[in-house]
N, C-alpha and C. Protein backbone atom coordinates (compact mmCIF):
# COMPACT_ATOMS: atom_id res chain seq x y z
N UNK A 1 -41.04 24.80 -58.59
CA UNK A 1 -40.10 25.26 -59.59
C UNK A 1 -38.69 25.12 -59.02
N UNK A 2 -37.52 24.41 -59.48
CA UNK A 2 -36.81 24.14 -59.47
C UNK A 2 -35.58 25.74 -59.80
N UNK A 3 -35.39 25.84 -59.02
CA UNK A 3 -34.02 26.90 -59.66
C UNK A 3 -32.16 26.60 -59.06
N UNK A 4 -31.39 26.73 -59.72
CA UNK A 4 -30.10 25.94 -59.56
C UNK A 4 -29.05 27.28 -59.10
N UNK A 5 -28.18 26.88 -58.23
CA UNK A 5 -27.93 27.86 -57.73
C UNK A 5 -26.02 27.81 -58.09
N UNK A 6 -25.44 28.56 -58.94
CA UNK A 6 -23.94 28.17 -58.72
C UNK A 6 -23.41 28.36 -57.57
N UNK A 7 -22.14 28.28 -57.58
CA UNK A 7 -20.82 28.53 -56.93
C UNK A 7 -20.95 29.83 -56.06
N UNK A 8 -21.39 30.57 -56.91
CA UNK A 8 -21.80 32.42 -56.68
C UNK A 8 -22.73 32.76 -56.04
N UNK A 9 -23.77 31.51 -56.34
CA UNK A 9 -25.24 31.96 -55.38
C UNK A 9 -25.66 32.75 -56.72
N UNK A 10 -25.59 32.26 -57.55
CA UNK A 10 -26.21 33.04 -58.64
C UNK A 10 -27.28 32.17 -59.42
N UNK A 11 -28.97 32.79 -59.47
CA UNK A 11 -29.94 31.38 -59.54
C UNK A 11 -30.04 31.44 -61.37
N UNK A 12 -29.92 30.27 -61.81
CA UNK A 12 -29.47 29.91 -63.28
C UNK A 12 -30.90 28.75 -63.39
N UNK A 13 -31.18 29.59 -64.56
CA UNK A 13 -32.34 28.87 -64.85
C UNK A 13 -32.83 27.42 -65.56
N UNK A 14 -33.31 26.83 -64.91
CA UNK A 14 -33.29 25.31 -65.59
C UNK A 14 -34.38 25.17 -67.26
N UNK A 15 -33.76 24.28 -67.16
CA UNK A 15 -34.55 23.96 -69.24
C UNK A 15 -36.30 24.12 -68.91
N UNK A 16 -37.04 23.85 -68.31
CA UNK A 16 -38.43 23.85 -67.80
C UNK A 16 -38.51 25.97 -67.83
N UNK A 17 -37.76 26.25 -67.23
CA UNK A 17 -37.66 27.93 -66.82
C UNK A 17 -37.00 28.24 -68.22
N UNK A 18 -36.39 27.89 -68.79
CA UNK A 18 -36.29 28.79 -69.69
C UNK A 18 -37.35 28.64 -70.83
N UNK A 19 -38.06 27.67 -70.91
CA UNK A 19 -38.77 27.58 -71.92
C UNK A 19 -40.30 28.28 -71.73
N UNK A 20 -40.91 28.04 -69.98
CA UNK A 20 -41.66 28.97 -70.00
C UNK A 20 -41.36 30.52 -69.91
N UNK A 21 -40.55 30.86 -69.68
CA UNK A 21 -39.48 32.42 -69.82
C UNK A 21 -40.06 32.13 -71.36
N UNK A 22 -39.87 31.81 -72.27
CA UNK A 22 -39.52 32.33 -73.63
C UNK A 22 -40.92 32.41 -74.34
N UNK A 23 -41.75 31.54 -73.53
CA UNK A 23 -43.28 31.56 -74.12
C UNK A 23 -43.84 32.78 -73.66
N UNK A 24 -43.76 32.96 -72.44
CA UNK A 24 -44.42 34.53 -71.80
C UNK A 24 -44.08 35.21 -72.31
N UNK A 25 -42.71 35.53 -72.50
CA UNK A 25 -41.81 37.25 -72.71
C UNK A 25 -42.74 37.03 -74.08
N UNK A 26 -42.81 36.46 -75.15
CA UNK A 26 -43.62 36.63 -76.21
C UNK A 26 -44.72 37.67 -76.31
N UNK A 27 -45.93 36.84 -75.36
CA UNK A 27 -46.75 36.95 -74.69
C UNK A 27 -47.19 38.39 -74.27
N UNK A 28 -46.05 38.50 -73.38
CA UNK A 28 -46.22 39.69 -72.58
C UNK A 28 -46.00 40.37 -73.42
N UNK A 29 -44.65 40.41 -74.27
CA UNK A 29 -44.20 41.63 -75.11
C UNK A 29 -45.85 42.16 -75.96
N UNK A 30 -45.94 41.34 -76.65
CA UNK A 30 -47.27 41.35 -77.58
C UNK A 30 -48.24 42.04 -77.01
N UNK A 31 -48.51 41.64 -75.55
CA UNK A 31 -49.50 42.30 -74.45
C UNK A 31 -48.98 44.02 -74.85
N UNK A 32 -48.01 44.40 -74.47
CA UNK A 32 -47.76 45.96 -74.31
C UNK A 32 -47.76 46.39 -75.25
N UNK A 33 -47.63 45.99 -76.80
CA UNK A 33 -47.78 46.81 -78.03
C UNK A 33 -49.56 46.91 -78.09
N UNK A 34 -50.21 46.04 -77.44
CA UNK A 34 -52.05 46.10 -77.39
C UNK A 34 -52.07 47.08 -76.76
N UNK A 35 -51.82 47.88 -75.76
CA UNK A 35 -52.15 48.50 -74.61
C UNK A 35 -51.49 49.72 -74.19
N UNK A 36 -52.05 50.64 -73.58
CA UNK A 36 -51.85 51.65 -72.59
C UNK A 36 -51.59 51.72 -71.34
N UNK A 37 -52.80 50.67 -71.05
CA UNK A 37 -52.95 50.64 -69.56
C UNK A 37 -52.93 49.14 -68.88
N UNK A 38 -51.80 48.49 -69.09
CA UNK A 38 -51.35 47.10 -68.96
C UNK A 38 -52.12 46.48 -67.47
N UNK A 39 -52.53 45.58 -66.90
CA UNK A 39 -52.95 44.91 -65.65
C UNK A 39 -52.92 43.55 -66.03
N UNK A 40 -52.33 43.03 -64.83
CA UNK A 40 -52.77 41.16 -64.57
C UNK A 40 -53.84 40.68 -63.60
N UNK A 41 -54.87 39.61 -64.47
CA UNK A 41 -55.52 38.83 -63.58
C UNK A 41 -54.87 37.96 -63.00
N UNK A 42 -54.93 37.97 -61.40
CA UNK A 42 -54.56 36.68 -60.98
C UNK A 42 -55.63 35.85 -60.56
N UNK A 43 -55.71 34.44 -60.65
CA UNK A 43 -56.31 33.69 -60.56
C UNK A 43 -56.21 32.40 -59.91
N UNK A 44 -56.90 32.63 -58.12
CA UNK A 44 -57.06 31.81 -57.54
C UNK A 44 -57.94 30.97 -57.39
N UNK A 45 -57.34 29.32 -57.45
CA UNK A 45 -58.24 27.98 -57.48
C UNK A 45 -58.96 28.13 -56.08
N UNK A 46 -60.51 28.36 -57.01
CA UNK A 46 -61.59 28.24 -55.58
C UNK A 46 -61.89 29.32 -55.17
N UNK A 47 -61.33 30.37 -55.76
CA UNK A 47 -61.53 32.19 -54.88
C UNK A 47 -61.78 32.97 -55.75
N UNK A 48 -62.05 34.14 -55.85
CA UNK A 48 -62.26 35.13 -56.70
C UNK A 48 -61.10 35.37 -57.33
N UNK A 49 -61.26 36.25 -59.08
CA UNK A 49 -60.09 36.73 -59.36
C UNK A 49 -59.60 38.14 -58.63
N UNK A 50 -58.36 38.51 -59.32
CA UNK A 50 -58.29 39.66 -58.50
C UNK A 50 -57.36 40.18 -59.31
N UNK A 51 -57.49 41.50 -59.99
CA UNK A 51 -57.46 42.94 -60.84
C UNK A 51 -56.11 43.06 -60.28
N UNK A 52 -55.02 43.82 -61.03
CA UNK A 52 -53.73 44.48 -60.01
C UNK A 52 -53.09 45.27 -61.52
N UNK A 53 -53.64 46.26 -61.28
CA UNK A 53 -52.66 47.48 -62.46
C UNK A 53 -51.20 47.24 -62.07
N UNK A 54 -50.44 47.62 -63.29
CA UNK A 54 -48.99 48.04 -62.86
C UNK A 54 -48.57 49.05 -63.47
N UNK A 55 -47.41 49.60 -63.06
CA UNK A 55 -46.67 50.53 -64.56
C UNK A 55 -46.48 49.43 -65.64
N UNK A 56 -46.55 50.24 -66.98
CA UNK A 56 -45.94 50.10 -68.07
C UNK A 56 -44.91 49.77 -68.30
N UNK A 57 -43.90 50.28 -67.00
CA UNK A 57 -42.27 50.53 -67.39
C UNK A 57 -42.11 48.61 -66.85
N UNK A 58 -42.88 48.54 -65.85
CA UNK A 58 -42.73 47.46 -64.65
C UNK A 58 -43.06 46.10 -65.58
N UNK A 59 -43.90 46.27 -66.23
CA UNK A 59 -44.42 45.78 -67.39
C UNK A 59 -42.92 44.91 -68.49
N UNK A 60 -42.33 46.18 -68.69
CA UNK A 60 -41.42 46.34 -69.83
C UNK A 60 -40.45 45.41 -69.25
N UNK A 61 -39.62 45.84 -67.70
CA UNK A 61 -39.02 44.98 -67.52
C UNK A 61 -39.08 43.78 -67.15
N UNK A 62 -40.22 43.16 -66.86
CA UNK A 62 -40.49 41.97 -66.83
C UNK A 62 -40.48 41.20 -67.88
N UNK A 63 -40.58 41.88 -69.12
CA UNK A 63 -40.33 41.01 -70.69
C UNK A 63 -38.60 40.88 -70.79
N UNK A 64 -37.91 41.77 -70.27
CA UNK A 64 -36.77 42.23 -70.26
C UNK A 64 -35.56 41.17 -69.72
N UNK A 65 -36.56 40.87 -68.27
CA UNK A 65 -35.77 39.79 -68.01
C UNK A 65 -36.45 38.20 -67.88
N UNK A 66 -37.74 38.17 -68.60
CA UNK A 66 -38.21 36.92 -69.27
C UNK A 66 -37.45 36.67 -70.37
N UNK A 67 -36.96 37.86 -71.06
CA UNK A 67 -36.16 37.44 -72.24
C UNK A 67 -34.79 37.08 -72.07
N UNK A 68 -34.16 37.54 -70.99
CA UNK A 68 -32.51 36.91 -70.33
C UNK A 68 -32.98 35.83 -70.05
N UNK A 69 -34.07 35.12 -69.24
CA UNK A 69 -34.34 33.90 -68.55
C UNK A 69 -34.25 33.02 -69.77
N UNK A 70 -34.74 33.17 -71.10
CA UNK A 70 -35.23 32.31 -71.93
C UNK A 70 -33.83 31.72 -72.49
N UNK A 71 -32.78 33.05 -72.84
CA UNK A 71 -31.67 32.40 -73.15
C UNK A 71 -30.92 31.85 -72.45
N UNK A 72 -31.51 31.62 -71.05
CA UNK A 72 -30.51 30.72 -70.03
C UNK A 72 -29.84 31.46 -68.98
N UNK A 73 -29.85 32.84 -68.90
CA UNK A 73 -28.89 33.73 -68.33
C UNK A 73 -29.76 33.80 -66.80
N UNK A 74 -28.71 34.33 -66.12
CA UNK A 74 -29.54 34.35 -64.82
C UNK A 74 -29.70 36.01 -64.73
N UNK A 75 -30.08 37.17 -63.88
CA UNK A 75 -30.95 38.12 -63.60
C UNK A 75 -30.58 38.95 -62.35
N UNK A 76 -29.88 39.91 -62.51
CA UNK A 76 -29.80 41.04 -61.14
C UNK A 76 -30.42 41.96 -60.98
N UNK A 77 -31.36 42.15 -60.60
CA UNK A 77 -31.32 43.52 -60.56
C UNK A 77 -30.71 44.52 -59.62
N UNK A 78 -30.26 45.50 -59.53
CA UNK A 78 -29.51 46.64 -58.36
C UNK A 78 -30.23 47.95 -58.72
N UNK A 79 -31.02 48.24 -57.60
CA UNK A 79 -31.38 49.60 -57.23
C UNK A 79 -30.48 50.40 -58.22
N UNK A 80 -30.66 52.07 -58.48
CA UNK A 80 -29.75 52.51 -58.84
C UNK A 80 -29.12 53.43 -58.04
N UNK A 81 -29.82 53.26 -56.40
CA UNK A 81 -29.05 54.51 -55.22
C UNK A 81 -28.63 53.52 -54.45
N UNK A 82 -28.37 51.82 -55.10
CA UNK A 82 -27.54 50.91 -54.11
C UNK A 82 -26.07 51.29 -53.75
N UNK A 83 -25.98 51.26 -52.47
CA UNK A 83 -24.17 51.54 -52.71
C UNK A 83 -23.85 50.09 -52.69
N UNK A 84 -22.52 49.90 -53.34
CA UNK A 84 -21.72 48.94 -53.69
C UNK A 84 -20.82 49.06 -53.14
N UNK A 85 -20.08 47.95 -52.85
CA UNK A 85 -18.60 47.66 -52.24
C UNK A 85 -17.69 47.41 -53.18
N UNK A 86 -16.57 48.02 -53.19
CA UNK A 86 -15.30 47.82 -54.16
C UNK A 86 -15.54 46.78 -54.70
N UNK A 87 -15.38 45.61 -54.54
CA UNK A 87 -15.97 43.69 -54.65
C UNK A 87 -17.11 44.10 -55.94
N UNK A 88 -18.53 44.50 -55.26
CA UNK A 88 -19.22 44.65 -55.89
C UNK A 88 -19.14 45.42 -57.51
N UNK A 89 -18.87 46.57 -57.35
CA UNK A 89 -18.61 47.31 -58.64
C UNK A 89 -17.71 47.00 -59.48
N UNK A 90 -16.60 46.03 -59.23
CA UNK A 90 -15.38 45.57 -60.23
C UNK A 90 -16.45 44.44 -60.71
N UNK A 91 -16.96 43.66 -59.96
CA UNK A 91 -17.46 42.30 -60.57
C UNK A 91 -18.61 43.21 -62.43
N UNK A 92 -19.15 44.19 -61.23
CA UNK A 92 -20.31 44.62 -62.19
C UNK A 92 -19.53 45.11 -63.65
N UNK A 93 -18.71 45.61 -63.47
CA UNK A 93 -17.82 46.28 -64.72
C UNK A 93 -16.85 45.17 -65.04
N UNK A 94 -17.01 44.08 -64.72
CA UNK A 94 -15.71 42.99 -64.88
C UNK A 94 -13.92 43.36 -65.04
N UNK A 95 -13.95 44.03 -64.18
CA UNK A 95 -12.25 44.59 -64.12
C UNK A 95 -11.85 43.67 -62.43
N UNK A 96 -10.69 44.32 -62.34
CA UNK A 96 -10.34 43.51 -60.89
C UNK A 96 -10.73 44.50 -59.67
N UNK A 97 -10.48 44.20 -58.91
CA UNK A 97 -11.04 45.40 -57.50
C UNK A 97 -10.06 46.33 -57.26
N UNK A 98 -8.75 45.73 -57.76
CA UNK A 98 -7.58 46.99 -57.61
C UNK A 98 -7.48 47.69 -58.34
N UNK A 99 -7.56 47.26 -59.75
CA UNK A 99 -8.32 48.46 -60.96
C UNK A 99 -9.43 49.05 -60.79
N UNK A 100 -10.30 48.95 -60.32
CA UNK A 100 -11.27 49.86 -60.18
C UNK A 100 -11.34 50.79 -58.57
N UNK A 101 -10.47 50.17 -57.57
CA UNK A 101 -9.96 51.22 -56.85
C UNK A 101 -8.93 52.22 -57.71
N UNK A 102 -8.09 51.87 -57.68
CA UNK A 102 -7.05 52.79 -59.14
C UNK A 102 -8.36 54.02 -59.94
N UNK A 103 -8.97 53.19 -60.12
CA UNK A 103 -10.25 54.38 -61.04
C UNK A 103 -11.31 55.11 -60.27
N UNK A 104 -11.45 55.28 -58.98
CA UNK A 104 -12.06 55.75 -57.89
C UNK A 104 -10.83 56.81 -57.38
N UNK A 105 -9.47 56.28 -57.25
CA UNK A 105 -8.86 56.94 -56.24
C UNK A 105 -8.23 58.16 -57.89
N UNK A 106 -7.96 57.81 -59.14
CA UNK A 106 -7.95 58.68 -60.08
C UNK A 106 -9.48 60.04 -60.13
N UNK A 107 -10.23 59.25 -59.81
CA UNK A 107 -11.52 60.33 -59.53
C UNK A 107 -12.46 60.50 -60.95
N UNK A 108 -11.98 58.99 -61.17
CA UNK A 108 -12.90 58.97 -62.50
C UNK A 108 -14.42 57.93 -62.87
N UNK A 109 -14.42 57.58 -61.28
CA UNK A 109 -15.75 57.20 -60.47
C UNK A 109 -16.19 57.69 -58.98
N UNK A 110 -17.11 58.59 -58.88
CA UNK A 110 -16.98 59.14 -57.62
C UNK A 110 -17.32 57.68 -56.42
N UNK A 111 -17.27 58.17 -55.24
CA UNK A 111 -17.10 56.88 -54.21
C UNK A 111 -17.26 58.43 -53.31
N UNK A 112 -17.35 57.05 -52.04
CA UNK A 112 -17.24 58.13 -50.72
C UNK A 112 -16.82 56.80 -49.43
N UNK A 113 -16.96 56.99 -48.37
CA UNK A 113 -16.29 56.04 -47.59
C UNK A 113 -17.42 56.07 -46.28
N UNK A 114 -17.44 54.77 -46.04
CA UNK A 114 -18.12 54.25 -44.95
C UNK A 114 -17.17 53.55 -43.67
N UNK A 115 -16.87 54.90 -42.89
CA UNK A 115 -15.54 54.12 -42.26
C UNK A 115 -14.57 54.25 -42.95
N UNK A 116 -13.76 53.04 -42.86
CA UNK A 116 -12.32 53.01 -44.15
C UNK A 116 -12.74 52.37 -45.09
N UNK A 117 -14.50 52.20 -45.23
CA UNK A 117 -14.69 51.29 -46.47
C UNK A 117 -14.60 52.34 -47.96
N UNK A 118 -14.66 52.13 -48.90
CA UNK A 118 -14.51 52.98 -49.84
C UNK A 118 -16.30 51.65 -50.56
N UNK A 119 -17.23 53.30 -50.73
CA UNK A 119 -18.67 52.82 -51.40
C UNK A 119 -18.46 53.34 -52.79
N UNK A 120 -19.28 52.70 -53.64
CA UNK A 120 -20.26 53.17 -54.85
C UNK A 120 -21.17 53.28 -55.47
N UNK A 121 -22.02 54.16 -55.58
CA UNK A 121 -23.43 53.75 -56.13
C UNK A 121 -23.55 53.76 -57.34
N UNK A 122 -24.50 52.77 -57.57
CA UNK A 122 -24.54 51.86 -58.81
C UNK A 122 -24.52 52.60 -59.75
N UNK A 123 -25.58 53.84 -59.69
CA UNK A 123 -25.82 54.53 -60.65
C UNK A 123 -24.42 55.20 -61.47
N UNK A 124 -23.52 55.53 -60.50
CA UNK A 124 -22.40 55.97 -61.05
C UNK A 124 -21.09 54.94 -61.48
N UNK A 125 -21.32 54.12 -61.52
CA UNK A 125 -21.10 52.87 -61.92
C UNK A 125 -21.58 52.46 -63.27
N UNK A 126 -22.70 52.40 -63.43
CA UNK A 126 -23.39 52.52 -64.24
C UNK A 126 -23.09 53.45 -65.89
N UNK A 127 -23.39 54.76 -64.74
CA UNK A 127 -22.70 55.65 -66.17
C UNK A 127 -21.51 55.86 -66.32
N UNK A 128 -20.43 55.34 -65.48
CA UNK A 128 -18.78 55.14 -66.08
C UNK A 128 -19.24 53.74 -67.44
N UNK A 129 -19.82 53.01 -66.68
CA UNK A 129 -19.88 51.85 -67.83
C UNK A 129 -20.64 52.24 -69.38
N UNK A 130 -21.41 52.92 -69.33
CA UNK A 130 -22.10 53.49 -70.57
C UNK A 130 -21.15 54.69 -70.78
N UNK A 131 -20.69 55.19 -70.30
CA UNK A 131 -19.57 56.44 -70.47
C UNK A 131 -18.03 55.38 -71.74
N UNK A 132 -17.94 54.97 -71.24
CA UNK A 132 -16.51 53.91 -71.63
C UNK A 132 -16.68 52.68 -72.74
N UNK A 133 -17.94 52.65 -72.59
CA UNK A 133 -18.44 51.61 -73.69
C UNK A 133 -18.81 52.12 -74.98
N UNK A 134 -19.36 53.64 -74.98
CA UNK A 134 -19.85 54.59 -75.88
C UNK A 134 -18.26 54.81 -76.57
N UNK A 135 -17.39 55.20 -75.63
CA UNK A 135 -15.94 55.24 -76.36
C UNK A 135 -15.46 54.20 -77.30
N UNK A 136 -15.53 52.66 -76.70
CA UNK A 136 -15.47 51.51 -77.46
C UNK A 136 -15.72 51.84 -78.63
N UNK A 137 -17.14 51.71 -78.77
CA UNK A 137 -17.72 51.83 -80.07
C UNK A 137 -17.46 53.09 -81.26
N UNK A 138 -17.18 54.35 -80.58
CA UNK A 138 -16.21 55.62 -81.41
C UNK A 138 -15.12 54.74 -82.03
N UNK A 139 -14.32 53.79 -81.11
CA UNK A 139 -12.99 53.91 -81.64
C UNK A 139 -13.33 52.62 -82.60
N UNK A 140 -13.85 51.72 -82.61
CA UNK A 140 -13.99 50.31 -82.67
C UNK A 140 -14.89 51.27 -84.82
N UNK A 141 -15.22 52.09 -84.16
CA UNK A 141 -15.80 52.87 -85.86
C UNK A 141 -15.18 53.23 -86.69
N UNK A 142 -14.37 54.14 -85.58
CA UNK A 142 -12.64 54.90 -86.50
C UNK A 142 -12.33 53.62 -87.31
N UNK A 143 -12.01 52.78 -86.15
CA UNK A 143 -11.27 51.59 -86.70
C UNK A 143 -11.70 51.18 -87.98
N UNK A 144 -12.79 51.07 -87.97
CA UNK A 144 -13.12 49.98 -89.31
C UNK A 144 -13.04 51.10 -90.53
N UNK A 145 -13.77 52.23 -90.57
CA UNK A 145 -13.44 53.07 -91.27
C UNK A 145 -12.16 53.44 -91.95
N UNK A 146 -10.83 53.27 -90.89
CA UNK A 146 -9.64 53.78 -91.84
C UNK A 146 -9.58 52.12 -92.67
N UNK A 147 -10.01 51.03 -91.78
CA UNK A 147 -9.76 49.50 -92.70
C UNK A 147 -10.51 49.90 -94.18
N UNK A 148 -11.58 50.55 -93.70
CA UNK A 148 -12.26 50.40 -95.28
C UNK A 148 -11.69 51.36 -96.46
N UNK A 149 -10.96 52.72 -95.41
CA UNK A 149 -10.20 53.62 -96.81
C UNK A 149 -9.10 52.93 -97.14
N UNK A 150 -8.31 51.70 -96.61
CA UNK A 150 -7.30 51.23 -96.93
C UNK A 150 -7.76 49.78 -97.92
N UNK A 151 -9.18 49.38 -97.90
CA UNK A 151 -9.36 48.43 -98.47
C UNK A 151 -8.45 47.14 -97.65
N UNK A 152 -8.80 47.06 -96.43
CA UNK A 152 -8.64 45.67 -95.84
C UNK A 152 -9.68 44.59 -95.56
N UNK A 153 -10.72 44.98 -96.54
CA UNK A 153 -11.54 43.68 -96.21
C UNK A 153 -12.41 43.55 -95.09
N UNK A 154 -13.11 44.76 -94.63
CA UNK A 154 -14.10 45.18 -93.40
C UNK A 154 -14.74 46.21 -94.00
């Protein structure tokens, strides 16, 4: 299997990968609405099979990101007690690293320091980003709402 790697080191899935990505996640998805108690056979040429339960949840995300693969996207996953480096957490929230120091040293992402490094864990990262995005969508509502008492065509 062929996987392509950018600039970033970021592995981007080729036309062969995304198309079996899009047949499985099907597949699989379909699998977990059958079931309770989800497991894969694996099946070795020449050897016995061999049984392997999983979680459900483990299950879930594997359709999760069969289904990013299919549309072409490539796939991170991060722990959620990873600490992150300044670098790291701006990329994840797409701001710059000096804005999101600015928003650490405001105290509106906690951090702590490794040395003179300044850390973050994901998780709180995380919920600034679902914290701020939830706002988006309040205002992005207001918005359309006063468009519609004014009759602008939204």
């Amino acid at each position: 299997m062929q996987i392509t790697r950018n600039d970033k080191g970021i592995n981007i899935p080729t036309d062969k990968e995304i198309s079996l990505a899009r047949e499985s996640s099907r597949k699989l998805a379909a699998y977990i609405k059958s079931t309770n108690h989800p497991s894969f056979q694996l099946m070795k040429r020449g050897k016995g099979d061999e049984i392997i339960s999983i979680p459900a949840d483990a299950l879930r995300l594997l359709v999760m990101i069969l289904s990013q693969m299919a549309k072409g996207n490539a796939i991170t996953l991060i722990p959620v007690h990873a600490e992150l480096t300044t670098q790291e957490a701006a990329d994840l929230l797409n701001v710059s690293r000096p804005f999101l120091v600015n928003l650490l040293e405001e105290k509106k992402i906690p951090f702590h320091k490794v040395g003179s490094r300044r850390r973050v864990f994901a998780k709180d990262i995380l919920r600034y980003k679902e914290e701020i995005d939830k706002k988006r969508l309040e205002i992005l509502e207001e918005l359309a709402n006063e468009a519609q008492k004014h009759n602008m065509g939204y």
